[in-house]
C-alpha atoms as a PDB file:
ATOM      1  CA  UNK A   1    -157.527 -28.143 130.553  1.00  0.00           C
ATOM      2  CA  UNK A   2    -157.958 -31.192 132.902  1.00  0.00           C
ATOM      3  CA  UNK A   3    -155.135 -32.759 131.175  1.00  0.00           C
ATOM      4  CA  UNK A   4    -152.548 -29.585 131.720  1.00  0.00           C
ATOM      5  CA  UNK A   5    -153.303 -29.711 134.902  1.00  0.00           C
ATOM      6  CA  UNK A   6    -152.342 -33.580 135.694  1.00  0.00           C
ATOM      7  CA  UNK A   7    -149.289 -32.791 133.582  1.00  0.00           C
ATOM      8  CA  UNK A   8    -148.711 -29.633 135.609  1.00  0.00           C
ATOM      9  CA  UNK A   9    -149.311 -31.822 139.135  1.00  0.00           C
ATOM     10  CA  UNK A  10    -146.982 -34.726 137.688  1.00  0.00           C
ATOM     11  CA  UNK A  11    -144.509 -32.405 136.939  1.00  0.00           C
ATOM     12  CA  UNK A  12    -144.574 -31.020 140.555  1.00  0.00           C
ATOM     13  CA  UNK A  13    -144.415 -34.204 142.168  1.00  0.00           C
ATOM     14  CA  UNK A  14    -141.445 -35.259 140.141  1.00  0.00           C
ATOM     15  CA  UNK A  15    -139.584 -32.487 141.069  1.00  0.00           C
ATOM     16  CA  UNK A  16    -136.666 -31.812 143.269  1.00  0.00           C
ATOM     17  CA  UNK A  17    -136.327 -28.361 145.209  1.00  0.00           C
ATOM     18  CA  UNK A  18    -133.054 -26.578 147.239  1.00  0.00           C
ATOM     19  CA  UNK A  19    -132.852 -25.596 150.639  1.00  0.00           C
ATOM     20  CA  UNK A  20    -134.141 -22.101 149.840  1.00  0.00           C
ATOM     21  CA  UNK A  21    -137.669 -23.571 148.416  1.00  0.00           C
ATOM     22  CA  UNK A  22    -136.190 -22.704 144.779  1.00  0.00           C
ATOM     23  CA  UNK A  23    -136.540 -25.784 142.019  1.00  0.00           C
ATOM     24  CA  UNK A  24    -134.086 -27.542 140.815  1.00  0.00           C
ATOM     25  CA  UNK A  25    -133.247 -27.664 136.552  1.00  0.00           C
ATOM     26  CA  UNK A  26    -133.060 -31.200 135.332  1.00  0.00           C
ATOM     27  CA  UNK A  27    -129.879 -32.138 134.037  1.00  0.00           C
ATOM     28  CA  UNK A  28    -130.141 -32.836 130.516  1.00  0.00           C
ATOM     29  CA  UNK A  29    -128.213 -36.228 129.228  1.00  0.00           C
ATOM     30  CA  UNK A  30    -125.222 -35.424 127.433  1.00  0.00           C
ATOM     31  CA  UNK A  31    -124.867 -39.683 126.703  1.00  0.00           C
ATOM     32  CA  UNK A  32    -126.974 -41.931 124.584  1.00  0.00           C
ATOM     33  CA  UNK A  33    -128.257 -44.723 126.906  1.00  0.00           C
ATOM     34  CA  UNK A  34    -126.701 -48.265 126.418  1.00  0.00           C
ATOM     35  CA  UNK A  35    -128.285 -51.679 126.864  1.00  0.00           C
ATOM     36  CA  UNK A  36    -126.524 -54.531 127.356  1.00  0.00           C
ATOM     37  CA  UNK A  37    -128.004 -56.106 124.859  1.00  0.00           C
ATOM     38  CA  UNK A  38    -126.645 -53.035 122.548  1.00  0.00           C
ATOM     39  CA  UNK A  39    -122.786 -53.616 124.242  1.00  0.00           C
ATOM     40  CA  UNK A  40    -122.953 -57.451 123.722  1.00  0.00           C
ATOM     41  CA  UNK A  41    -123.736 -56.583 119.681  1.00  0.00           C
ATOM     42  CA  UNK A  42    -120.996 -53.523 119.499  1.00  0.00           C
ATOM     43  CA  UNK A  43    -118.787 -56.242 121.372  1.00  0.00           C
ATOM     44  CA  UNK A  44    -119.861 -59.186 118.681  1.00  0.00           C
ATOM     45  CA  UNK A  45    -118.829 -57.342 115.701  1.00  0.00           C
ATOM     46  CA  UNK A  46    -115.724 -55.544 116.573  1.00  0.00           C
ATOM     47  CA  UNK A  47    -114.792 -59.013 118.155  1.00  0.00           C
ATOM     48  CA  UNK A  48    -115.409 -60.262 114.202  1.00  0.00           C
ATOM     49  CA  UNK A  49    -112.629 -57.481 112.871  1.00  0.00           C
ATOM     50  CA  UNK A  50    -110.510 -58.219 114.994  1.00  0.00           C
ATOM     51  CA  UNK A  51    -110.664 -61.816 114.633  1.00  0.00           C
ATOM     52  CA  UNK A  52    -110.901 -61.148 111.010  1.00  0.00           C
ATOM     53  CA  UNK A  53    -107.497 -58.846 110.997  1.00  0.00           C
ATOM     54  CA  UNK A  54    -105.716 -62.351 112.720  1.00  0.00           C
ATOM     55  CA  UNK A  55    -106.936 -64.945 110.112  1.00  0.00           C
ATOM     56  CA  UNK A  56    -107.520 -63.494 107.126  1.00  0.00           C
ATOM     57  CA  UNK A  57    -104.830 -60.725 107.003  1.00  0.00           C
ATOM     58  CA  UNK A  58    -102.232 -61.408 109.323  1.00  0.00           C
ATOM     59  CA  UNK A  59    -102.345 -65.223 108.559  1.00  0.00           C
ATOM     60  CA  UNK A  60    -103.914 -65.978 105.146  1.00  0.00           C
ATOM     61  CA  UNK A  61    -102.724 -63.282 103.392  1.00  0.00           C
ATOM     62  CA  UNK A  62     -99.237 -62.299 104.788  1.00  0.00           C
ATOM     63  CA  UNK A  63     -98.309 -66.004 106.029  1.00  0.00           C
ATOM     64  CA  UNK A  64     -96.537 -63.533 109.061  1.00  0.00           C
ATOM     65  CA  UNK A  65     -95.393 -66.470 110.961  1.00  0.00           C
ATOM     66  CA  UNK A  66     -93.329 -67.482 107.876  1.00  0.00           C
ATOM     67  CA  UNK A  67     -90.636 -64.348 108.617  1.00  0.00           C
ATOM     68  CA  UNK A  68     -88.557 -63.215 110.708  1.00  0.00           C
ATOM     69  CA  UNK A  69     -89.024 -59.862 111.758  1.00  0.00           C
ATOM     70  CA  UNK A  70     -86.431 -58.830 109.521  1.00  0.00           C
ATOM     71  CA  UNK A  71     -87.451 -60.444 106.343  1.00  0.00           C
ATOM     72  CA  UNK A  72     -91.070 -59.232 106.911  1.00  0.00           C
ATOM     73  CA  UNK A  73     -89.867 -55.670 107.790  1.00  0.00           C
ATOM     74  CA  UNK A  74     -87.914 -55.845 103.615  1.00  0.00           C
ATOM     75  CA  UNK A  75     -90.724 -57.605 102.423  1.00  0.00           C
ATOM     76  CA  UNK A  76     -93.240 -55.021 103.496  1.00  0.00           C
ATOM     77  CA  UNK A  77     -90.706 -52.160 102.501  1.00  0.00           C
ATOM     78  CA  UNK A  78     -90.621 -53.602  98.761  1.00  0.00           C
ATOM     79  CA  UNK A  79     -94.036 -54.655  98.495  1.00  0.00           C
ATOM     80  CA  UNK A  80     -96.259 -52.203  98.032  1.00  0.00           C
ATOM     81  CA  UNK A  81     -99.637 -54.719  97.487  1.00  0.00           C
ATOM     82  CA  UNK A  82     -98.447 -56.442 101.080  1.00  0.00           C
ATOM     83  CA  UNK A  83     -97.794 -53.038 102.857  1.00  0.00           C
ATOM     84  CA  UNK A  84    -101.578 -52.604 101.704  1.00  0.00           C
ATOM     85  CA  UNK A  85    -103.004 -56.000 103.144  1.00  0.00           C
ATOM     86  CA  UNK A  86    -100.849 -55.366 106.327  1.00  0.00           C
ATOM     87  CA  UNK A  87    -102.315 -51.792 106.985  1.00  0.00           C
ATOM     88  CA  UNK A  88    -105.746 -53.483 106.512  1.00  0.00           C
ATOM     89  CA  UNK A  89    -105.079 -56.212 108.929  1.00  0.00           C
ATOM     90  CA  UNK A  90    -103.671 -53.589 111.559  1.00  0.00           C
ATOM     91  CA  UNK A  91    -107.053 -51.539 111.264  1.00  0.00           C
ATOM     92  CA  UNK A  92    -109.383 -54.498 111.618  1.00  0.00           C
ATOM     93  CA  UNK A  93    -107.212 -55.271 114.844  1.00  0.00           C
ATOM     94  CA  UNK A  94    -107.424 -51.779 116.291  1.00  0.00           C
ATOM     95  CA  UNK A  95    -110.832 -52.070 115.853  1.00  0.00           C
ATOM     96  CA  UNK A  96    -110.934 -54.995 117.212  1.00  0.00           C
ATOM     97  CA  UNK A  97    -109.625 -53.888 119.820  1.00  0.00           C
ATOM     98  CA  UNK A  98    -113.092 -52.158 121.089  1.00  0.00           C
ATOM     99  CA  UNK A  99    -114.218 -55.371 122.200  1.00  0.00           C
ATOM    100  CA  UNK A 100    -111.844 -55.583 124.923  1.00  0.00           C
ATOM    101  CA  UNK A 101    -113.470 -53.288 127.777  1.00  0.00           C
ATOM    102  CA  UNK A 102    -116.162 -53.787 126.493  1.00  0.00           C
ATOM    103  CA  UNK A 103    -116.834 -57.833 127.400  1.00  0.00           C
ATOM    104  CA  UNK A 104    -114.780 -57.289 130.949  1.00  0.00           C
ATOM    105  CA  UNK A 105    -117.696 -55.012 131.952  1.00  0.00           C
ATOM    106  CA  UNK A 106    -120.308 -56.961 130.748  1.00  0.00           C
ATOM    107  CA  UNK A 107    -118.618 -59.623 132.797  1.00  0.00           C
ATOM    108  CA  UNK A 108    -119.096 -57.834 135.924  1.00  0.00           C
ATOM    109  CA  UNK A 109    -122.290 -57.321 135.068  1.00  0.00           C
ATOM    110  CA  UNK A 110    -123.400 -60.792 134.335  1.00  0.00           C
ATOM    111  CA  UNK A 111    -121.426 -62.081 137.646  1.00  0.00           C
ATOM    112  CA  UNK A 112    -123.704 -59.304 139.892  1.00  0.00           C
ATOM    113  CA  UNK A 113    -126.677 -60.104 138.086  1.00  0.00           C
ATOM    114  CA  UNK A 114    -126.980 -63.957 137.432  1.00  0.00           C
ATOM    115  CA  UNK A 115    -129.228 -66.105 139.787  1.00  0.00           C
ATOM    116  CA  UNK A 116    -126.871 -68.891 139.766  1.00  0.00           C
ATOM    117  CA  UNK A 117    -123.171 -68.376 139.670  1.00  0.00           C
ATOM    118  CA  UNK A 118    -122.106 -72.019 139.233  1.00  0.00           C
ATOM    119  CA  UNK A 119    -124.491 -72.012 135.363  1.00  0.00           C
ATOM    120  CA  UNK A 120    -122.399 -68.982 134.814  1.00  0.00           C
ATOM    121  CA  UNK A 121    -118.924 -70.248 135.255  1.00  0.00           C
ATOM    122  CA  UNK A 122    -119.732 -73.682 133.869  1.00  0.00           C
ATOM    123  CA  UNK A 123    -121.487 -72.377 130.729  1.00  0.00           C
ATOM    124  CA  UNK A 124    -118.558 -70.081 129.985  1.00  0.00           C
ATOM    125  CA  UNK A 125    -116.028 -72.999 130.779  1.00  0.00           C
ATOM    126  CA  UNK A 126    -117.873 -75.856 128.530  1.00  0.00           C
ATOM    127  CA  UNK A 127    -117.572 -72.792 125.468  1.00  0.00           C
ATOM    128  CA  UNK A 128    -114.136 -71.693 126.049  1.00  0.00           C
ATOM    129  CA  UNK A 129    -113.029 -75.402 125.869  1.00  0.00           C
ATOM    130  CA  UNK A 130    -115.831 -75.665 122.628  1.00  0.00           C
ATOM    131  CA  UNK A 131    -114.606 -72.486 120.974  1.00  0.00           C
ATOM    132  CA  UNK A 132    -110.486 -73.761 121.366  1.00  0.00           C
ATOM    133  CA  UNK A 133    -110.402 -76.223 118.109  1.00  0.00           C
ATOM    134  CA  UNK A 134    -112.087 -73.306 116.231  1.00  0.00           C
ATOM    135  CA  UNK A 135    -109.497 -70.595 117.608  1.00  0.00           C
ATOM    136  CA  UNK A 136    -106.548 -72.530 116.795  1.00  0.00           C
ATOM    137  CA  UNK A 137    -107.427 -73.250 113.329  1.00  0.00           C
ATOM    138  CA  UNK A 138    -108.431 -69.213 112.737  1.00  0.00           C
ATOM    139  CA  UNK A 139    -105.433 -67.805 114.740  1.00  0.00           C
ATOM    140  CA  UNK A 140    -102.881 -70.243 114.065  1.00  0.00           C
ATOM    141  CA  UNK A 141    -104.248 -72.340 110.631  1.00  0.00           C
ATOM    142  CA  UNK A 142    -103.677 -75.554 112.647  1.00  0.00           C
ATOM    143  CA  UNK A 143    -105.974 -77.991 114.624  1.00  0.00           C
ATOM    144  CA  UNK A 144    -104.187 -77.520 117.817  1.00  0.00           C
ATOM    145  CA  UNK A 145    -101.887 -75.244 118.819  1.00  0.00           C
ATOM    146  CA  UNK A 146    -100.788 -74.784 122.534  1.00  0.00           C
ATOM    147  CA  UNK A 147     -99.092 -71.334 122.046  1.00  0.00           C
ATOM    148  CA  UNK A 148    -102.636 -69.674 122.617  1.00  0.00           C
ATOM    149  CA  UNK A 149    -105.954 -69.768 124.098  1.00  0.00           C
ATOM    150  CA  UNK A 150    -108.861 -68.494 123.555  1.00  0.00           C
ATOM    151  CA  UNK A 151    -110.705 -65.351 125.276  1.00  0.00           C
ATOM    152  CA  UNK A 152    -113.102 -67.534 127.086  1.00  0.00           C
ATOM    153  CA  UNK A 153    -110.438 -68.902 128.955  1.00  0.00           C
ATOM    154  CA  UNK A 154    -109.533 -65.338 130.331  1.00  0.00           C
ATOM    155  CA  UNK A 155    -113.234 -64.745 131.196  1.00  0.00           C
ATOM    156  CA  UNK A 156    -112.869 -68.001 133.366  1.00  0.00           C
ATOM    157  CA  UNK A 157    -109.841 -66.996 135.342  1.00  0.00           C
ATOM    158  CA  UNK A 158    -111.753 -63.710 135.864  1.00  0.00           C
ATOM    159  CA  UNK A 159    -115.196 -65.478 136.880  1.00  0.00           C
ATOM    160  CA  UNK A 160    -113.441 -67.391 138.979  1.00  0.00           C
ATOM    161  CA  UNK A 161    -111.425 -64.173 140.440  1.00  0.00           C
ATOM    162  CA  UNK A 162    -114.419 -62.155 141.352  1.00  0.00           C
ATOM    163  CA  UNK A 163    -115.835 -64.716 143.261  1.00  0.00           C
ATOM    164  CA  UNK A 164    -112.711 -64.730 145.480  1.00  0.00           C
ATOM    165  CA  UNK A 165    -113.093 -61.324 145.639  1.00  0.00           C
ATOM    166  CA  UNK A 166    -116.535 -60.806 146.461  1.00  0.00           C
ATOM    167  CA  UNK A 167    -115.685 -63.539 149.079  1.00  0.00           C
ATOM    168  CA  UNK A 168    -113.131 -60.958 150.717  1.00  0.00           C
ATOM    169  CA  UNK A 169    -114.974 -57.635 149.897  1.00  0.00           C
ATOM    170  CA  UNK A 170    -117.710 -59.254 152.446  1.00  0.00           C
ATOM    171  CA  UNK A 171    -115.399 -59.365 155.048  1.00  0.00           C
ATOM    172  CA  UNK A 172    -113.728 -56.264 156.947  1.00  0.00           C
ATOM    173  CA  UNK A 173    -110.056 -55.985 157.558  1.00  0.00           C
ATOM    174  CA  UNK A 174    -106.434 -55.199 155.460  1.00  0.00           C
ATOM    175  CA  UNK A 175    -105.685 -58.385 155.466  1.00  0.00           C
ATOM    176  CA  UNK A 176    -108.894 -58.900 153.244  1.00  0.00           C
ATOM    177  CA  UNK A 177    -107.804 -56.198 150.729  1.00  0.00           C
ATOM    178  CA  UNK A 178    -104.418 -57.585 150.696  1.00  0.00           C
ATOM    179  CA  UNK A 179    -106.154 -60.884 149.789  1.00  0.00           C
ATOM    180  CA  UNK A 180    -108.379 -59.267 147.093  1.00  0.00           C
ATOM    181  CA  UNK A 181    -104.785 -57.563 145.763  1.00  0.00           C
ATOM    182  CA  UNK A 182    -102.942 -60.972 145.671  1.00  0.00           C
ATOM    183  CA  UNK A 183    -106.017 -62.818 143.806  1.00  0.00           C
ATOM    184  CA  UNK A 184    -105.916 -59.647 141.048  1.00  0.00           C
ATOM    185  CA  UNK A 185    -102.350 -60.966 140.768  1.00  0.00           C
ATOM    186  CA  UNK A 186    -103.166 -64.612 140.658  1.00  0.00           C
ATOM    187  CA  UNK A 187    -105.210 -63.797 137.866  1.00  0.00           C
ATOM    188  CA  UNK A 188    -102.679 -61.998 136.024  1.00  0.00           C
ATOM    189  CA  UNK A 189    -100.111 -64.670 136.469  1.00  0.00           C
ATOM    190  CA  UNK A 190    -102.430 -67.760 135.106  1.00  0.00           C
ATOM    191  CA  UNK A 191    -103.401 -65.930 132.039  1.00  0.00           C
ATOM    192  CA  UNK A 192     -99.769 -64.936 131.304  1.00  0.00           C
ATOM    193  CA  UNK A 193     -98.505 -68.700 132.240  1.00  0.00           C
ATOM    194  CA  UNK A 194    -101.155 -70.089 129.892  1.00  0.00           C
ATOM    195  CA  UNK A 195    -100.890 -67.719 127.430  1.00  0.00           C
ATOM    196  CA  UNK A 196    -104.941 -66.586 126.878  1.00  0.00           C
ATOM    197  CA  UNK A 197    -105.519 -64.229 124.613  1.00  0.00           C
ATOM    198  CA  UNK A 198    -106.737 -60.561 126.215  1.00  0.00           C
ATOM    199  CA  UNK A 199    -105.602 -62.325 129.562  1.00  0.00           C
ATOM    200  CA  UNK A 200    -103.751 -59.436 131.391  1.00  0.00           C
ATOM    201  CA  UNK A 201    -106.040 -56.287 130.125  1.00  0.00           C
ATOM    202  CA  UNK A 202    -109.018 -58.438 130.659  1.00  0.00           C
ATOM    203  CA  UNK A 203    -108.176 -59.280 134.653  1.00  0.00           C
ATOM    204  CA  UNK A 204    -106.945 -55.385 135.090  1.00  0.00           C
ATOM    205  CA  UNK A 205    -110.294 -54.269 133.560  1.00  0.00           C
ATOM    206  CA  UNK A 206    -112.506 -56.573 135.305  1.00  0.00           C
ATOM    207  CA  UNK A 207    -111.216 -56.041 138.868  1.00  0.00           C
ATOM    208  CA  UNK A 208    -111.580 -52.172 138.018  1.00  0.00           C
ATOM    209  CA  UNK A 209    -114.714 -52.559 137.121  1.00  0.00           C
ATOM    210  CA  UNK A 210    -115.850 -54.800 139.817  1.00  0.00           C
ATOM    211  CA  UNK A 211    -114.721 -52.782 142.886  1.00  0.00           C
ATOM    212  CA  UNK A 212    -115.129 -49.588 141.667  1.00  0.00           C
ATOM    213  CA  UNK A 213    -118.396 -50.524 140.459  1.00  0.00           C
ATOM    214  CA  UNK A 214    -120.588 -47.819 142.105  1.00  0.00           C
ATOM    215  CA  UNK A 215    -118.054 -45.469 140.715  1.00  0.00           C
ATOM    216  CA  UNK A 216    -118.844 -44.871 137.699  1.00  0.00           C
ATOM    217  CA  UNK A 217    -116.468 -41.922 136.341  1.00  0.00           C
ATOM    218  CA  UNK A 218    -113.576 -43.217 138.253  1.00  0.00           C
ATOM    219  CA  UNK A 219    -113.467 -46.711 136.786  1.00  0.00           C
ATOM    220  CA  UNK A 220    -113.875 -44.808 133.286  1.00  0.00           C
ATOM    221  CA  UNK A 221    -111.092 -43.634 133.551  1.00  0.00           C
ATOM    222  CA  UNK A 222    -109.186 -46.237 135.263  1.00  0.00           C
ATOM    223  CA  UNK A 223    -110.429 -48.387 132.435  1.00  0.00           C
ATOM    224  CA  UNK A 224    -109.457 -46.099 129.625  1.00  0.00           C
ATOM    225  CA  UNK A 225    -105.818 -45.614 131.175  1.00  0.00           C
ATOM    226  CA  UNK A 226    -105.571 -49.881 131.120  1.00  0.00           C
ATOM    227  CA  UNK A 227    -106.921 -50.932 127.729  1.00  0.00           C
ATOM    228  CA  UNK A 228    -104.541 -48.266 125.999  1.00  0.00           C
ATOM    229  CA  UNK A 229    -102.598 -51.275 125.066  1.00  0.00           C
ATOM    230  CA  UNK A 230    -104.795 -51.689 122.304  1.00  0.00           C
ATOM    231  CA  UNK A 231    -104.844 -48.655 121.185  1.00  0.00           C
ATOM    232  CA  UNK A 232    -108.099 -47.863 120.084  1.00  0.00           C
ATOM    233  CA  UNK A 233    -109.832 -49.750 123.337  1.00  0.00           C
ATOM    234  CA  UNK A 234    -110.447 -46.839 125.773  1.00  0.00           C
ATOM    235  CA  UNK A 235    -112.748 -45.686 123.006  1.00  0.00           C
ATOM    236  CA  UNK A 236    -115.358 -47.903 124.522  1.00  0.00           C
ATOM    237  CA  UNK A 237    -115.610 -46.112 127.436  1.00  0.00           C
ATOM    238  CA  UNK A 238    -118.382 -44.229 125.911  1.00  0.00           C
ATOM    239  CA  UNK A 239    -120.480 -46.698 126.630  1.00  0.00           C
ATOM    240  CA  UNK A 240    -119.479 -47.858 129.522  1.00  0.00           C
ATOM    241  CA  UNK A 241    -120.326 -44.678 130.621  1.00  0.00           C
ATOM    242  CA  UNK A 242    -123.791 -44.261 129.156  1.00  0.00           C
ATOM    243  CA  UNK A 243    -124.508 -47.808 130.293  1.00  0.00           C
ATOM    244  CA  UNK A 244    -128.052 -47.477 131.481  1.00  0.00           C
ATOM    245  CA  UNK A 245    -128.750 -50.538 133.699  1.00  0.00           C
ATOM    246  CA  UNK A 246    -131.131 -52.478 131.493  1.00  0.00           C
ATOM    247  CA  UNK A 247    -130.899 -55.382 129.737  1.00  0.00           C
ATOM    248  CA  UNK A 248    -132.481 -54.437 126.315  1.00  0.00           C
ATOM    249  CA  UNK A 249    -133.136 -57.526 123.910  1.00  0.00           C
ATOM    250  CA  UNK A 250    -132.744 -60.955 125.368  1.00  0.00           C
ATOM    251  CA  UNK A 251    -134.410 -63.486 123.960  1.00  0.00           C
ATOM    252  CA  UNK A 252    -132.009 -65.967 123.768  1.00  0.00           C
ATOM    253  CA  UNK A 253    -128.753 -65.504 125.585  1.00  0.00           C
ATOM    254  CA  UNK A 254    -126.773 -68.483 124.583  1.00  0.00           C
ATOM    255  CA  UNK A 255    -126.665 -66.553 121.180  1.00  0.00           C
ATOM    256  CA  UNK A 256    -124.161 -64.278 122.228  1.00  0.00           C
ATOM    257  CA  UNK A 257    -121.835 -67.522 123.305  1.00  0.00           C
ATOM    258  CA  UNK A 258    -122.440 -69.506 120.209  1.00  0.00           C
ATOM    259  CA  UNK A 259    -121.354 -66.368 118.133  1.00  0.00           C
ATOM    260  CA  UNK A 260    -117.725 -66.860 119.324  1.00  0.00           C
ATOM    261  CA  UNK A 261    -116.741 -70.281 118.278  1.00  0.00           C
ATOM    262  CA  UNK A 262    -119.175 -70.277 114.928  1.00  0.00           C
ATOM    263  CA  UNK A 263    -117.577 -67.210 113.629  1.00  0.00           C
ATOM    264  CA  UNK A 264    -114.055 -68.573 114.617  1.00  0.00           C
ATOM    265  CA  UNK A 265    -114.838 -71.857 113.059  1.00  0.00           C
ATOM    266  CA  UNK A 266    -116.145 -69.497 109.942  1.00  0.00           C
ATOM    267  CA  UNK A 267    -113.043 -67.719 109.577  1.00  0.00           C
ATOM    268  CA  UNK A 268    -110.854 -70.785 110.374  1.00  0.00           C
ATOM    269  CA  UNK A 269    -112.154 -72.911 106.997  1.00  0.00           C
ATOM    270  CA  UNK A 270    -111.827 -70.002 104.970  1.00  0.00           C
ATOM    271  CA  UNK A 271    -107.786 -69.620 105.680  1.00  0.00           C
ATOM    272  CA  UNK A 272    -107.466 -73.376 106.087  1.00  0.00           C
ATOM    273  CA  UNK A 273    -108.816 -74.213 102.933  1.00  0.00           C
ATOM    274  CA  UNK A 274    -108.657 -71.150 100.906  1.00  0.00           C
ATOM    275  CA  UNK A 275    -105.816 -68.997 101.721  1.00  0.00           C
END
């Protein structure tokens, strides 16, 4: 009985009551809560099929950058065991293509939450220029290649972004917006002129994300209407939106990083020496 009644009083205290003395009905979740943790695995391995659709399919397999759109188009049309690898490689890329929204909010998230800013950027710097040797040989089946760059590089024109813009959010004015505008644009522009991989969805999504951060329906959607380039990408908005705040498991952090370039370098030896 003693216990009831502490639930009872517990109850009471936690809840909420109207203007007319009546109480309130909890809302009941209609969202499974998401750690970061959980978003940074989900991110991981659709990352992997995606990466997966590039080397394997796309470049072991199909040797794609041997044709020109036109003999690939006959090839495929006569083929039927190629039109078969190629609608394989095109689902591991939509996939794939999860990953996206998915790592420019845990971006934002990372840049509001870390205790030193300068770790952060130079961290993700020393692996994007770690994880480019590794990219090149899965993407391209070469050593080098200077068509491309890796994701990380895109994360590090955004880093470096959102601290101009947090730099002019602080500060009142329209000149200050118009600022924050023309650095979303610098971003754009230095992905596109060095050609990184995710460059232009991942600078939209990020600056969406960052200043429409307490708004969490309308950056949603914002985000769903921008990573409809690839296709199956505003899927992740699920759980963006049932992102709960926490951090979940974090034991080691650097694990996340190292994933990128290992599983690049994986996929790389296995289409430069086997495919």
């Amino acid at each position: 009985m003693r216990q009831n009644y502490r639930d009872y009083q517990e109850q009471e205290e936690q809840a909420e009551y109207d203007a007319y003395g009546r109480r309130k009905k909890k809302r009941r979740r209609r969202y499974i809560p998401v750690t970061a943790a959980k978003m940074k695995v989900f991110g991981c391995v659709t990352m992997l099929f995606y990466s997966a659709g590039v080397a394997i399919f796309q470049n072991g397999l199909l040797h794609m950058d041997n044709y020109t759109t036109t003999e690939l188009y006959d090839l495929l049309a006569n083929d039927a065991s190629m039109m078969t690898l190629a609608g394989w490689g095109a689902a591991f890329q939509m996939i794939g293509g999860l990953a996206v929204p998915v790592f420019a909010f845990l971006l934002v998230e990372g840049f509001r939450r870390t205790s030193s800013y300068r770790n952060y950027f130079l961290t993700l710097l020393a692996f994007a220029v770690i994880s480019e040797v590794p990219y090149d040989l899965a993407m391209s089946g070469t050593f080098w290649d200077t068509s491309s760059q890796n994701a990380l590089f895109s994360m590090v024109i955004c880093l470096a972004m959102l601290y101009g813009l947090r730099m002019m959010g602080e500060r009142k004015g329209f000149q200050y917006r118009l600022l924050q505008i023309m650095l979303i644009i610098a971003g754009v522009l230095w992905c596109e002129l060095l050609s990184l991989a995710f460059g232009l969805c991942e600078v939209l999504l990020v600056a969406v994300y960052y200043l429409l951060y307490d708004k969490r329906g309308v950056k949603v959607l914002l985000g769903c209407a921008i990573s409809i380039m690839y296709v199956t990408a505003p899927l992740s908005g699920y759980l963006i939106w049932g992102y709960d705040g926490q951090q979940g498991w974090h034991k080691n952090k650097y694990l996340f990083y190292i994933f990128y370039p290992v599983h690049l370098l994986i996929l790389g030896i296995i289409v430069y020496f086997f495919l």
